[in-house]
PDB file of N, CA and C in Angstrom:
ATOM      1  N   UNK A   1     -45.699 -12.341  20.450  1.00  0.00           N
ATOM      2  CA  UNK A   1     -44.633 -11.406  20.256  1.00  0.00           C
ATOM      3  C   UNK A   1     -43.375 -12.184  19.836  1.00  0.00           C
ATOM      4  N   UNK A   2     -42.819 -11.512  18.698  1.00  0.00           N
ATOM      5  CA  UNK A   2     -41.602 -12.380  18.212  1.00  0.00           C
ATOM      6  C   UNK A   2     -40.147 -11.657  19.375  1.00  0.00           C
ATOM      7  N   UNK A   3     -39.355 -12.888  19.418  1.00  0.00           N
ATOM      8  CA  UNK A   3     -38.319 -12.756  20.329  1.00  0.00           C
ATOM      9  C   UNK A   3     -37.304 -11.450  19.316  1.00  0.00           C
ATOM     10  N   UNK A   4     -36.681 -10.214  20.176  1.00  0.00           N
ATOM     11  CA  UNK A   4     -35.712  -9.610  19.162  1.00  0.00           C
ATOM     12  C   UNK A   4     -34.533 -10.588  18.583  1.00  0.00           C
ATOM     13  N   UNK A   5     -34.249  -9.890  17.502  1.00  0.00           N
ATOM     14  CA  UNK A   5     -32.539 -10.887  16.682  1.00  0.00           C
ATOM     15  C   UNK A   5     -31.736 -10.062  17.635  1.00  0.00           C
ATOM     16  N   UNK A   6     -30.663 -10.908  17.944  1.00  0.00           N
ATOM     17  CA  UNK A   6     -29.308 -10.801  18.833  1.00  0.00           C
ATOM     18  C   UNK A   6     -28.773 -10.572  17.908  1.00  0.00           C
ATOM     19  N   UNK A   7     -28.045  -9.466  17.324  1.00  0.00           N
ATOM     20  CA  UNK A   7     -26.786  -9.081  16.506  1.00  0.00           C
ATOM     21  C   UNK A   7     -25.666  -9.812  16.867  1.00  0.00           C
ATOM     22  N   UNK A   8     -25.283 -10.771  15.566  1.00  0.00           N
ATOM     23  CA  UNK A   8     -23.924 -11.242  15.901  1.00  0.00           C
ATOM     24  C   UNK A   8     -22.748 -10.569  16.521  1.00  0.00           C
ATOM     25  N   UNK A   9     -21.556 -11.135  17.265  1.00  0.00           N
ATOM     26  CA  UNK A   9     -20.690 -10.757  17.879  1.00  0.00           C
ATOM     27  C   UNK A   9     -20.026 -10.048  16.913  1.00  0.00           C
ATOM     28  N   UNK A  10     -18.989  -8.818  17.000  1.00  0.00           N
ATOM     29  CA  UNK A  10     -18.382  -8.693  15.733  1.00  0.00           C
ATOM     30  C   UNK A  10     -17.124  -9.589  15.342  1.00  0.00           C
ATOM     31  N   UNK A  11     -16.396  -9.888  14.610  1.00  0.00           N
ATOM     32  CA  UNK A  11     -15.721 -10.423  14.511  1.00  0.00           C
ATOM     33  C   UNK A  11     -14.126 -10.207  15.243  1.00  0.00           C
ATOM     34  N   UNK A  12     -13.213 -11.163  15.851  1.00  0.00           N
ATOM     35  CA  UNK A  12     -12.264 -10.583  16.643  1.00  0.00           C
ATOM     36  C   UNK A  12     -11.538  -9.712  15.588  1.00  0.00           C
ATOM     37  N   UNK A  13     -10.648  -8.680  16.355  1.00  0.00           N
ATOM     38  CA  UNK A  13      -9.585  -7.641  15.249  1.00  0.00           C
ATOM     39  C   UNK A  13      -8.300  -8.373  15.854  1.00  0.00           C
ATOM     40  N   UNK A  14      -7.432  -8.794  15.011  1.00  0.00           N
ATOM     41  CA  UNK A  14      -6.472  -9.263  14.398  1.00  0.00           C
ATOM     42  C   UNK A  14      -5.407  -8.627  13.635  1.00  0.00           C
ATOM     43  N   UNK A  15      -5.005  -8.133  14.141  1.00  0.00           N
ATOM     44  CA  UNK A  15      -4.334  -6.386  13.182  1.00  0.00           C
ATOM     45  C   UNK A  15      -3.141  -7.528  12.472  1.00  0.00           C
ATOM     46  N   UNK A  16      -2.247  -8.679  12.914  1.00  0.00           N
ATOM     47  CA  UNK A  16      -1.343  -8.969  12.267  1.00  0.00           C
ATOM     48  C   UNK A  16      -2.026  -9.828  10.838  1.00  0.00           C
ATOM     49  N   UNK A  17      -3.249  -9.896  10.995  1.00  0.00           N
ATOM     50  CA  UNK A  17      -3.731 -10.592   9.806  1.00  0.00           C
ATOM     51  C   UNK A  17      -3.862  -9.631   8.441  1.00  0.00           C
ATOM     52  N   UNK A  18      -3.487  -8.083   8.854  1.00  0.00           N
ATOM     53  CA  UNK A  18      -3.785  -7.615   7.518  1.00  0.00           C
ATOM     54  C   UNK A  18      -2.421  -7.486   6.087  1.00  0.00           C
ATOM     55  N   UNK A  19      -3.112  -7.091   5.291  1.00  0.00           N
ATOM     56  CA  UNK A  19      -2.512  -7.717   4.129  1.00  0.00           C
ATOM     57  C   UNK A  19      -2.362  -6.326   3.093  1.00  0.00           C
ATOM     58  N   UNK A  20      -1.710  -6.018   2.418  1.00  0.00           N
ATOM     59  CA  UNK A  20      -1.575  -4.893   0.712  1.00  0.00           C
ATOM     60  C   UNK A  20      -1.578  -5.804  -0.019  1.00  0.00           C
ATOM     61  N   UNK A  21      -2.246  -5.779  -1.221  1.00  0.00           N
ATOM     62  CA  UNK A  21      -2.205  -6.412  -2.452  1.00  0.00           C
ATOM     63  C   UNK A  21      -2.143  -4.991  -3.605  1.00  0.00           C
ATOM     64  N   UNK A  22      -1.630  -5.891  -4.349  1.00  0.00           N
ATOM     65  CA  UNK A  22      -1.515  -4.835  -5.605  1.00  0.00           C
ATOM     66  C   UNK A  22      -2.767  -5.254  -6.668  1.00  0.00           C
ATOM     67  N   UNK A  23      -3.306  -4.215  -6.693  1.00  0.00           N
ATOM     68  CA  UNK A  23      -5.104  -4.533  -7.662  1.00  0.00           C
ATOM     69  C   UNK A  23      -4.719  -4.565  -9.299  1.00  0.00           C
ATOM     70  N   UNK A  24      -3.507  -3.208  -9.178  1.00  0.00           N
ATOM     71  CA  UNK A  24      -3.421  -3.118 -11.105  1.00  0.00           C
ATOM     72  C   UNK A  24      -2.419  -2.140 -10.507  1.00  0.00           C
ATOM     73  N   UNK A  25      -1.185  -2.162 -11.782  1.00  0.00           N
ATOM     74  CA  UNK A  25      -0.198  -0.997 -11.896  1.00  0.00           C
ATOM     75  C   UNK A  25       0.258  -0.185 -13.433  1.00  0.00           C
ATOM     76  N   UNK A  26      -0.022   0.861 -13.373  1.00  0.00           N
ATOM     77  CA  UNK A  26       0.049   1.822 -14.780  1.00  0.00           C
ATOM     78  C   UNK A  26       1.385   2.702 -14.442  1.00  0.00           C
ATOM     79  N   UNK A  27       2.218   2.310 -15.772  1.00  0.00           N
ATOM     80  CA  UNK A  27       2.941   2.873 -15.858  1.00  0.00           C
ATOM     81  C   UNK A  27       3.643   3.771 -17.142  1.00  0.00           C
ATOM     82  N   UNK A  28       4.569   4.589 -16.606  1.00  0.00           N
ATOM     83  CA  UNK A  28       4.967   5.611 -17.982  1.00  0.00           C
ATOM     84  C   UNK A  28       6.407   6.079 -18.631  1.00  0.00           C
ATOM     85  N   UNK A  29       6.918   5.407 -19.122  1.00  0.00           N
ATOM     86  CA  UNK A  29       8.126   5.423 -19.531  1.00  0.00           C
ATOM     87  C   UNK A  29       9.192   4.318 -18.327  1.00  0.00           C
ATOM     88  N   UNK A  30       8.448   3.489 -17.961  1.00  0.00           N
ATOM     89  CA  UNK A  30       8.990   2.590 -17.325  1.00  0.00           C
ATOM     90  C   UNK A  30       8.482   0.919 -17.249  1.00  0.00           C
ATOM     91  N   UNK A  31       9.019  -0.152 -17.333  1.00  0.00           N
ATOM     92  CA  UNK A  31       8.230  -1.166 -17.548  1.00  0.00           C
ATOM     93  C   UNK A  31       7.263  -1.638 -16.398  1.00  0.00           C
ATOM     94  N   UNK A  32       6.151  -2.018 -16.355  1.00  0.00           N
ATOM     95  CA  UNK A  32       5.181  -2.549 -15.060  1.00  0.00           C
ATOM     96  C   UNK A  32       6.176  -4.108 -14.360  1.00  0.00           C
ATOM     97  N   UNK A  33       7.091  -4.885 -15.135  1.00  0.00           N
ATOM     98  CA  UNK A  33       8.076  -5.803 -15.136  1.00  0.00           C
ATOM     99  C   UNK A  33       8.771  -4.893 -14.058  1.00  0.00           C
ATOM    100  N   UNK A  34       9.711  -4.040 -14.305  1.00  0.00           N
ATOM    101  CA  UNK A  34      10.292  -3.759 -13.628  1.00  0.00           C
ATOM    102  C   UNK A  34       9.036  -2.643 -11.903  1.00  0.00           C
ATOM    103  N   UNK A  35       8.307  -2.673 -12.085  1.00  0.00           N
ATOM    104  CA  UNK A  35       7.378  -1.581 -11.136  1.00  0.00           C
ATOM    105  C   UNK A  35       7.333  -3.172  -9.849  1.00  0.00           C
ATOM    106  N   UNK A  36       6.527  -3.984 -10.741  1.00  0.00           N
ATOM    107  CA  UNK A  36       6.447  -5.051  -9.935  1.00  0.00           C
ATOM    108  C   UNK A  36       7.624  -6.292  -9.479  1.00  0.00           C
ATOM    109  N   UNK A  37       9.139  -5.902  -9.811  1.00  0.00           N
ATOM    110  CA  UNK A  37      10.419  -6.157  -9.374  1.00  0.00           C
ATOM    111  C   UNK A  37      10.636  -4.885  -8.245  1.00  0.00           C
ATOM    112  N   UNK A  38      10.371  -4.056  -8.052  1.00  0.00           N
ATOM    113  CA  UNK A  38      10.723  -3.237  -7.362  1.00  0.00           C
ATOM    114  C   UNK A  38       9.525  -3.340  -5.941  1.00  0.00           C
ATOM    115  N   UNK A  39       7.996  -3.834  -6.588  1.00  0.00           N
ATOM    116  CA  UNK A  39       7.308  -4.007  -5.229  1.00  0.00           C
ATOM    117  C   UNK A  39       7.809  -5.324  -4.252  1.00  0.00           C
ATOM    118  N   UNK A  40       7.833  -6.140  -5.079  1.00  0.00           N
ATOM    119  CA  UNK A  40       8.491  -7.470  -3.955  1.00  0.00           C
ATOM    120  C   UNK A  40       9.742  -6.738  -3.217  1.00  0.00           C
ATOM    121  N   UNK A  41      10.255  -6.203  -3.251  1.00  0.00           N
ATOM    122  CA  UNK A  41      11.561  -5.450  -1.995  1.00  0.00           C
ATOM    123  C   UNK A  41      11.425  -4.980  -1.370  1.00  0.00           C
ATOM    124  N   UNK A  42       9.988  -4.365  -1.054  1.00  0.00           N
ATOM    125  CA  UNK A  42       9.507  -3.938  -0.129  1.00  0.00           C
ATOM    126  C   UNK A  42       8.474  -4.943   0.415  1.00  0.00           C
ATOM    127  N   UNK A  43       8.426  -3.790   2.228  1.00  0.00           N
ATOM    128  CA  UNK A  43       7.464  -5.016   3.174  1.00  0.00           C
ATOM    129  C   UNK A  43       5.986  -4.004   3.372  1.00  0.00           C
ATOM    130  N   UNK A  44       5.060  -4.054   2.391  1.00  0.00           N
ATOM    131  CA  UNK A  44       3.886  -2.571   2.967  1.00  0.00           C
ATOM    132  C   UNK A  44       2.994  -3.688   4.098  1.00  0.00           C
ATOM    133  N   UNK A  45       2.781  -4.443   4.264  1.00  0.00           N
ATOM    134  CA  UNK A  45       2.203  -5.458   5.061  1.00  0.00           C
ATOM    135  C   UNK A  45       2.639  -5.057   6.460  1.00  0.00           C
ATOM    136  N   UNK A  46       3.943  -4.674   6.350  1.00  0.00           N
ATOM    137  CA  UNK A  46       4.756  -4.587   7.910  1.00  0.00           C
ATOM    138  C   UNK A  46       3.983  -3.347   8.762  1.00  0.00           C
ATOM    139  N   UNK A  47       3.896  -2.213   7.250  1.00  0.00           N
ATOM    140  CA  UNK A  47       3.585  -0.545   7.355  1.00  0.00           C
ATOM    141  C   UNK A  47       2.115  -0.812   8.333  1.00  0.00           C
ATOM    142  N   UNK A  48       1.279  -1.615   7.215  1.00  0.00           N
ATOM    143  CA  UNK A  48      -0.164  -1.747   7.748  1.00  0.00           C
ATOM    144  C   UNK A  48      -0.511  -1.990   9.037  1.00  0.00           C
ATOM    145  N   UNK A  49      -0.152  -3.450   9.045  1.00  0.00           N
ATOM    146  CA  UNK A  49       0.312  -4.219  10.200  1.00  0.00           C
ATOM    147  C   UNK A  49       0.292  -3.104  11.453  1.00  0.00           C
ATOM    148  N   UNK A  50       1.584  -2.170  11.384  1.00  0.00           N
ATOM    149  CA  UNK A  50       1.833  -1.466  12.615  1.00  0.00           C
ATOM    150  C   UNK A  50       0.852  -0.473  12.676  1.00  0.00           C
ATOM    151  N   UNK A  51      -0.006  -0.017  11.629  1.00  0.00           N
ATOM    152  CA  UNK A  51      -0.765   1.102  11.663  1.00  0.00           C
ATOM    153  C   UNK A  51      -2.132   0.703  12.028  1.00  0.00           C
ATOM    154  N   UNK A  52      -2.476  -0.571  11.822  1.00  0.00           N
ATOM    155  CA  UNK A  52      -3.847  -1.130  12.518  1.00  0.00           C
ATOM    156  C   UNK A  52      -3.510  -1.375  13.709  1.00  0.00           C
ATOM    157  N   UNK A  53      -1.928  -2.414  14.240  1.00  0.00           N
ATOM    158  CA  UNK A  53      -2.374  -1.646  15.791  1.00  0.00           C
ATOM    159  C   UNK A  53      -2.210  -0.738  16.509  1.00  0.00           C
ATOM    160  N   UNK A  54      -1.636   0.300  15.811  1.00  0.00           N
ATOM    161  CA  UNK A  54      -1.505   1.573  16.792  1.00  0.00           C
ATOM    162  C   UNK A  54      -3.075   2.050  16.748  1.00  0.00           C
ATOM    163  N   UNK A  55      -4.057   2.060  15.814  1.00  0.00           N
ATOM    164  CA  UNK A  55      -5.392   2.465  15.394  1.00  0.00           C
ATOM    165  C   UNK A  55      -6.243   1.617  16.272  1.00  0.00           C
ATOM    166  N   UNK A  56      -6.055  -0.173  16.776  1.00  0.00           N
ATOM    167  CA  UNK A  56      -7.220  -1.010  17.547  1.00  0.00           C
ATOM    168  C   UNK A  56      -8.022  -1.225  16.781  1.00  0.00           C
ATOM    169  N   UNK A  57      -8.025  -0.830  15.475  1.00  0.00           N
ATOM    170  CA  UNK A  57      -9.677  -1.317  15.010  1.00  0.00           C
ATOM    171  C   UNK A  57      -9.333  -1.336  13.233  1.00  0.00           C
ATOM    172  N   UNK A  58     -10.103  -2.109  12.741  1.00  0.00           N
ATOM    173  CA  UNK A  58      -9.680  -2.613  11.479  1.00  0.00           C
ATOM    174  C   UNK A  58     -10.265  -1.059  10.493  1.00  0.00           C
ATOM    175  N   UNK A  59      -9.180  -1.399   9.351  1.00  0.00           N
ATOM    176  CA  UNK A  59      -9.466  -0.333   8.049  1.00  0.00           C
ATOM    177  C   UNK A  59      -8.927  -0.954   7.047  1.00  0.00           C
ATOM    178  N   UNK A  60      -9.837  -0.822   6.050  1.00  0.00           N
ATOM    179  CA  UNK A  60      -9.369  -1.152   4.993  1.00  0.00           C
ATOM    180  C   UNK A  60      -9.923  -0.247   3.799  1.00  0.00           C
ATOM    181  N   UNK A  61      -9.293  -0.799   2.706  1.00  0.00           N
ATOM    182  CA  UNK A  61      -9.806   0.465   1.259  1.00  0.00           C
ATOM    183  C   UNK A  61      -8.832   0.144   0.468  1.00  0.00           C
ATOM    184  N   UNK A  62      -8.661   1.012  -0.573  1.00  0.00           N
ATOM    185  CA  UNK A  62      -7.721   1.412  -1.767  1.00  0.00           C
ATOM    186  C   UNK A  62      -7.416   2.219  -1.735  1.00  0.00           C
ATOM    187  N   UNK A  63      -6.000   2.451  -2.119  1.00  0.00           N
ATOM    188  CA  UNK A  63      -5.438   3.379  -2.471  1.00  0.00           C
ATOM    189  C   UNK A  63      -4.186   3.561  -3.639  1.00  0.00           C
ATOM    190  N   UNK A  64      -4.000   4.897  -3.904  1.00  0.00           N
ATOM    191  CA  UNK A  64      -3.101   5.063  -5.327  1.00  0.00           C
ATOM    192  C   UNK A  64      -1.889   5.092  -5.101  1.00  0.00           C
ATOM    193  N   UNK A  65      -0.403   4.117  -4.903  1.00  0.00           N
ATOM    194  CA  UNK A  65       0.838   4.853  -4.783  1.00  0.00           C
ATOM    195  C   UNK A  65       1.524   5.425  -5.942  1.00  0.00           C
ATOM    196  N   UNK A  66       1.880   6.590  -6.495  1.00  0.00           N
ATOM    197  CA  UNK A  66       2.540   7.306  -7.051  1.00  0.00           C
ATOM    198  C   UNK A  66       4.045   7.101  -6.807  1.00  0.00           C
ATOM    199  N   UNK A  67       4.789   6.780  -7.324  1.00  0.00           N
ATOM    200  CA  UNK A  67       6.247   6.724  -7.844  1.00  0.00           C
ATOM    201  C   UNK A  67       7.255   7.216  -8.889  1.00  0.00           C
ATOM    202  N   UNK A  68       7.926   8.460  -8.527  1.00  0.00           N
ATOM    203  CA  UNK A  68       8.704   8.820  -9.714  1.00  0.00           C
ATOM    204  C   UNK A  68      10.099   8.548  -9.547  1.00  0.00           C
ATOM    205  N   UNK A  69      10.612   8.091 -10.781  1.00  0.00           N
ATOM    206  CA  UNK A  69      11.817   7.534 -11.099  1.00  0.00           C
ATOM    207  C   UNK A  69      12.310   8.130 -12.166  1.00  0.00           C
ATOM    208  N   UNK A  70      13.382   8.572 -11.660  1.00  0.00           N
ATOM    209  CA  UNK A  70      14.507   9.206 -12.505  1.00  0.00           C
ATOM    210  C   UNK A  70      16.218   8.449 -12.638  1.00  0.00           C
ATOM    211  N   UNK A  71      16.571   8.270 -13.672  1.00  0.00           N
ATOM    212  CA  UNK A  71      18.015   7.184 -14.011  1.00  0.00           C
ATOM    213  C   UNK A  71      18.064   5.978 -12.897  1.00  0.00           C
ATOM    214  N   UNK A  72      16.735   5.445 -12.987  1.00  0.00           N
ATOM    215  CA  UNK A  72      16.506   3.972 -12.401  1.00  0.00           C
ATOM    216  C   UNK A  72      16.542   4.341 -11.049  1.00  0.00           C
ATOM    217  N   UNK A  73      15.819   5.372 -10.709  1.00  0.00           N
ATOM    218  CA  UNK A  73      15.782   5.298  -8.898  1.00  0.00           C
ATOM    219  C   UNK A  73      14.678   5.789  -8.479  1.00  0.00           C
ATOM    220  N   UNK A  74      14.242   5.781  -7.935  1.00  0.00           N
ATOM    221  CA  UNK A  74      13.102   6.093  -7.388  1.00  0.00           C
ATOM    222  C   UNK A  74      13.608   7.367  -6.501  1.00  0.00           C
ATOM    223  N   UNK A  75      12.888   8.898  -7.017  1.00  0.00           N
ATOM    224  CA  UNK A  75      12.693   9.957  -6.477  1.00  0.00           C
ATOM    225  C   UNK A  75      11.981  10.867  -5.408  1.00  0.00           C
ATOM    226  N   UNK A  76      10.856  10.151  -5.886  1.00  0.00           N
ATOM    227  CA  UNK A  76       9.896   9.969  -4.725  1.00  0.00           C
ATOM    228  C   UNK A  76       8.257   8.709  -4.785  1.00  0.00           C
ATOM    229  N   UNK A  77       8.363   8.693  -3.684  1.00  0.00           N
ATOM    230  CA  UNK A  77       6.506   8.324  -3.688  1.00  0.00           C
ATOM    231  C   UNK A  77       5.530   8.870  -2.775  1.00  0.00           C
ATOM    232  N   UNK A  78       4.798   8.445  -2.987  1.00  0.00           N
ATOM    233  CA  UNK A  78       3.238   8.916  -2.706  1.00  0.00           C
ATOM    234  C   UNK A  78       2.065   8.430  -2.463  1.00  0.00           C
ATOM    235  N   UNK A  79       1.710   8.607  -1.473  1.00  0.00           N
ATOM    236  CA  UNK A  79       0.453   7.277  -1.062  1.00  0.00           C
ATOM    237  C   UNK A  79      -0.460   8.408  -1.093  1.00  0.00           C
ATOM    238  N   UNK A  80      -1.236   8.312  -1.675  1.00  0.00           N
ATOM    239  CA  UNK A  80      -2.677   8.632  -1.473  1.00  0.00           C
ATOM    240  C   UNK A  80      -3.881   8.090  -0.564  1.00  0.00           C
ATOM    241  N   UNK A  81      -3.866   8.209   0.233  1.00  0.00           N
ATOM    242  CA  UNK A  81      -4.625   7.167   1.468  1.00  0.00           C
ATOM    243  C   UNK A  81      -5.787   8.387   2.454  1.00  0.00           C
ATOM    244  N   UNK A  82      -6.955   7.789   2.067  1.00  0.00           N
ATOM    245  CA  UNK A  82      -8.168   8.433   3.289  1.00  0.00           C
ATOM    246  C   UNK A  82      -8.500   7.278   4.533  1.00  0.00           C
ATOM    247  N   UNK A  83      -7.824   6.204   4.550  1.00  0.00           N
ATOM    248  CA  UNK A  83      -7.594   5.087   5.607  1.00  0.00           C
ATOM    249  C   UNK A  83      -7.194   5.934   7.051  1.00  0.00           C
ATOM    250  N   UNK A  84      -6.632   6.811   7.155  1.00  0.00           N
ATOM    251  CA  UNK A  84      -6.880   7.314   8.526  1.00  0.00           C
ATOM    252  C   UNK A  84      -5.767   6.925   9.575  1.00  0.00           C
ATOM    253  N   UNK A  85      -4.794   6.308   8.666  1.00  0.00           N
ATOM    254  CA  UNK A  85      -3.894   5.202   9.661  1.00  0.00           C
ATOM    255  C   UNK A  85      -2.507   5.804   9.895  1.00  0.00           C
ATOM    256  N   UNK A  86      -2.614   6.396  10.957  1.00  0.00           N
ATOM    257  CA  UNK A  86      -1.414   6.900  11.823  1.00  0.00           C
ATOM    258  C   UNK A  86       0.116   6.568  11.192  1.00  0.00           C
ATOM    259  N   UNK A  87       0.466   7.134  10.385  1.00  0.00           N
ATOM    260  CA  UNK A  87       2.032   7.219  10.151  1.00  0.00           C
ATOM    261  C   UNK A  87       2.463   5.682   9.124  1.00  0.00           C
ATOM    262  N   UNK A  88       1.107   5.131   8.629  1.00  0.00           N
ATOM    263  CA  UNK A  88       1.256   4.526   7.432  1.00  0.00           C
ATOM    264  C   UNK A  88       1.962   4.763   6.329  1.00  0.00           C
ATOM    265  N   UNK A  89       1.551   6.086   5.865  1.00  0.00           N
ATOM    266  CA  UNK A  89       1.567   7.141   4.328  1.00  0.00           C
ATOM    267  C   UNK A  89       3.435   6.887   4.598  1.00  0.00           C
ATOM    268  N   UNK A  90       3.776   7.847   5.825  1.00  0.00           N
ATOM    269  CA  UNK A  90       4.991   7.701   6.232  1.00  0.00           C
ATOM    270  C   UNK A  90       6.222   6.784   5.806  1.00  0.00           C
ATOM    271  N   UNK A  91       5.921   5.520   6.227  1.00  0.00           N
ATOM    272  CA  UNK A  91       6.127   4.287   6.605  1.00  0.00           C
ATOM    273  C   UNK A  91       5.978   3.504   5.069  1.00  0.00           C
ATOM    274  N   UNK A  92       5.273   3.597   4.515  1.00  0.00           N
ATOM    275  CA  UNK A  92       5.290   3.178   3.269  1.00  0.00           C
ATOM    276  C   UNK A  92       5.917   3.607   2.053  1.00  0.00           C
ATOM    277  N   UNK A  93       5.741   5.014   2.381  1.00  0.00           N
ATOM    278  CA  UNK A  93       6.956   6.355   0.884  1.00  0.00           C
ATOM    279  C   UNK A  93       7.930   6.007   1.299  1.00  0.00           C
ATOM    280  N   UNK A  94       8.410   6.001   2.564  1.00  0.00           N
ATOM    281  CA  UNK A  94       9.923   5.553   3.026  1.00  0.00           C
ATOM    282  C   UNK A  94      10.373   4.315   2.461  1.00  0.00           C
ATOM    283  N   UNK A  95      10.177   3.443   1.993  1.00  0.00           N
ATOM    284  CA  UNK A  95      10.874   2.148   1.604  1.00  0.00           C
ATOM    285  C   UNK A  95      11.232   2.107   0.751  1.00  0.00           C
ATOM    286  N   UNK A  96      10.227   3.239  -0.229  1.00  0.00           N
ATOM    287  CA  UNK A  96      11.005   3.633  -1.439  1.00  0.00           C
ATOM    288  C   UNK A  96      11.609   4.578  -1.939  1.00  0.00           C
ATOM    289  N   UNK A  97      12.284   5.277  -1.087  1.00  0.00           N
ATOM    290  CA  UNK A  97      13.576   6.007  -1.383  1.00  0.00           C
ATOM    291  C   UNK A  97      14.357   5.510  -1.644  1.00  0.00           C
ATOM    292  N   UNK A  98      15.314   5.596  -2.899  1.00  0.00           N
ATOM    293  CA  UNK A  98      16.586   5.449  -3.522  1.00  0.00           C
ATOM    294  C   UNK A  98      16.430   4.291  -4.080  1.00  0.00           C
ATOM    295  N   UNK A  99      15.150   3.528  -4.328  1.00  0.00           N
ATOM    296  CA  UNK A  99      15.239   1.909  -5.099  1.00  0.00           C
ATOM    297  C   UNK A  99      15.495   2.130  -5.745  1.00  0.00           C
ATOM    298  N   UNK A 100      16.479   1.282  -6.278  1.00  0.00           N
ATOM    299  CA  UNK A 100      16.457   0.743  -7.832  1.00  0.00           C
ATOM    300  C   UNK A 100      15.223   0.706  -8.667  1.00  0.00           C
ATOM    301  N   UNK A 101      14.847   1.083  -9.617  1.00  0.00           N
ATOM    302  CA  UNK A 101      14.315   0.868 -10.678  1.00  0.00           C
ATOM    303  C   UNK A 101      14.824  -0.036 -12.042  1.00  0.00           C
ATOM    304  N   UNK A 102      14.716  -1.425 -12.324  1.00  0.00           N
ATOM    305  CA  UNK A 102      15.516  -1.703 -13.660  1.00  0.00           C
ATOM    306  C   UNK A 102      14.597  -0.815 -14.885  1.00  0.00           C
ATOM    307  N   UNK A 103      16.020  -0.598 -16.057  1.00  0.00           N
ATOM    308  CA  UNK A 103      14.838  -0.413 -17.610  1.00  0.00           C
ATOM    309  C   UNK A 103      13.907   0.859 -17.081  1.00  0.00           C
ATOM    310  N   UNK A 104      14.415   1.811 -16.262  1.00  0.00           N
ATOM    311  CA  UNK A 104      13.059   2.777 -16.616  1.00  0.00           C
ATOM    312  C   UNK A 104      13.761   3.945 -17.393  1.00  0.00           C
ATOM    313  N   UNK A 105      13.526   4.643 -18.230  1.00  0.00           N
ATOM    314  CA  UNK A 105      13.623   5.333 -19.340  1.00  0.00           C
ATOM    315  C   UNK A 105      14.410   6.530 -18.770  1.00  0.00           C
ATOM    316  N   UNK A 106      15.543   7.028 -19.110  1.00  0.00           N
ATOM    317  CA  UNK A 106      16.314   8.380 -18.905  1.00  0.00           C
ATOM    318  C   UNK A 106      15.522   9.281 -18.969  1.00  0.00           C
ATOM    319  N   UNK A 107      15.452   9.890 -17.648  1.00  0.00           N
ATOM    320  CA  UNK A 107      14.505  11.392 -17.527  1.00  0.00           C
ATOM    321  C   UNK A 107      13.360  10.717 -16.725  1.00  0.00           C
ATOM    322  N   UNK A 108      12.363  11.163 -16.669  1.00  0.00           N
ATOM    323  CA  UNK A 108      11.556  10.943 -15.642  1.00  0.00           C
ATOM    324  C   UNK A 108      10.063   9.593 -16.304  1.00  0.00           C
ATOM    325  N   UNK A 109       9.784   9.218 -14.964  1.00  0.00           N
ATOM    326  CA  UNK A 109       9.043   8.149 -15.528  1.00  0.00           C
ATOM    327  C   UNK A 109       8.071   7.976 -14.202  1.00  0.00           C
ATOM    328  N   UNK A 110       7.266   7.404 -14.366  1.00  0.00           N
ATOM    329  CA  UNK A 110       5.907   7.245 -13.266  1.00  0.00           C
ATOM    330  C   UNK A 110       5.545   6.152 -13.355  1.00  0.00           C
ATOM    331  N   UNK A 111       4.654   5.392 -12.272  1.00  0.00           N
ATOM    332  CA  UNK A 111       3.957   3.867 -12.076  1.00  0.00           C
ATOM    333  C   UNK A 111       3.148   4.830 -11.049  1.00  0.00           C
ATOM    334  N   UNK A 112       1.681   4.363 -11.367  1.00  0.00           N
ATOM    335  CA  UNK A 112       0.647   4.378 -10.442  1.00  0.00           C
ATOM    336  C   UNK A 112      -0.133   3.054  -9.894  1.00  0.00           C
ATOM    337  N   UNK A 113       0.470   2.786  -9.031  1.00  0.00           N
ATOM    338  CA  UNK A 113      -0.133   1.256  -8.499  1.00  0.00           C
ATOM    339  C   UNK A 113      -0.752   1.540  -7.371  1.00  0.00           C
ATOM    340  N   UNK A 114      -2.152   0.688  -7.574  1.00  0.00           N
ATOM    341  CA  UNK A 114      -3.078   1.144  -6.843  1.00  0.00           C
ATOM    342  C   UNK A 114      -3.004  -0.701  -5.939  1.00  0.00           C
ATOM    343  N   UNK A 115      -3.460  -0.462  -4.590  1.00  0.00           N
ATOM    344  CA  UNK A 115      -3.317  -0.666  -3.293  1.00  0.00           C
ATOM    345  C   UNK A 115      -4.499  -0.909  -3.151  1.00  0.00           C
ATOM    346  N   UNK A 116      -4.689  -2.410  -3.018  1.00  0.00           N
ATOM    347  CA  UNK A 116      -5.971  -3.088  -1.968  1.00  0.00           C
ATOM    348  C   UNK A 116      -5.597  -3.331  -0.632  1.00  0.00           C
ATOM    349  N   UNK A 117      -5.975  -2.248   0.599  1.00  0.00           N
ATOM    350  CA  UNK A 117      -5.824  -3.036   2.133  1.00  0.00           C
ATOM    351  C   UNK A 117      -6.528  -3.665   2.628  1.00  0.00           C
ATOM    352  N   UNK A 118      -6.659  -5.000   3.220  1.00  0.00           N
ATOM    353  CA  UNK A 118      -7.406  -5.905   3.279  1.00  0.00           C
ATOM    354  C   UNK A 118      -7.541  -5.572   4.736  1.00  0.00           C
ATOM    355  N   UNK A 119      -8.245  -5.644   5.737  1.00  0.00           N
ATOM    356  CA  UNK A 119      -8.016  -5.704   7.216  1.00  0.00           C
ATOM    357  C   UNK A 119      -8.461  -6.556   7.669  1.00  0.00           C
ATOM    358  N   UNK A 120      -8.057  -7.347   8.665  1.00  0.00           N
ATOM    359  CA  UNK A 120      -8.545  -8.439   9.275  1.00  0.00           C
ATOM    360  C   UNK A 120      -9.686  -8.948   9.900  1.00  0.00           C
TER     361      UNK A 120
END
């Protein structure tokens, strides 16, 4: 009789180890130069961070943020997220209220940058 396999331990959760990366950003009447000047000013790492540990247990995925900008400001955003993570979505649209936008086009303009969450 063969001995059963012992399923490895799972790996420890580490919630401050997780990470947002930006995968690709499309944009529309605004430069991706300026989309990705406007992501370094923000902290979404911080957002995650607090939303894996209020959650205890790792998540990760992709997701789409939506951004509209009107006379270089940012109007609103929009996370699109099935991650499940308690007051993330929140926490993340919030940072970008009232940014600056450089160079984005009079009248309305969009960036869809899509969101790798890495979890620890």
């Amino acid at each position: 009789m063969t001995p059963a396999a012992i399923a490895p331990a799972p790996a420890p959760f580490h919630p401050e180890n997780g990470h947002v990366s930006v995968a690709s950003v499309a944009v529309d009447r605004v430069s991706s130069h300026s989309v990705n000047d406007l992501l370094r000013h923000v902290n979404l790492d911080r957002c995650y961070v607090a939303a894996l540990r209020a959650r205890g247990s790792a998540a990760g995925g992709i997701s789409v943020l939506t951004i509209d900008i009107d006379q270089n400001q940012v109007t609103r955003a929009r996370l699109g997220s099935d991650l499940s993570l308690a007051d993330m979505r929140g926490c993340i649209e919030s940072q970008f209220t009232s940014q600056h936008v450089a160079d984005a086009d009079t009248g309305d303009a969009t960036a869809r940058v899509t969101l790798q969450f890495s979890d620890p």
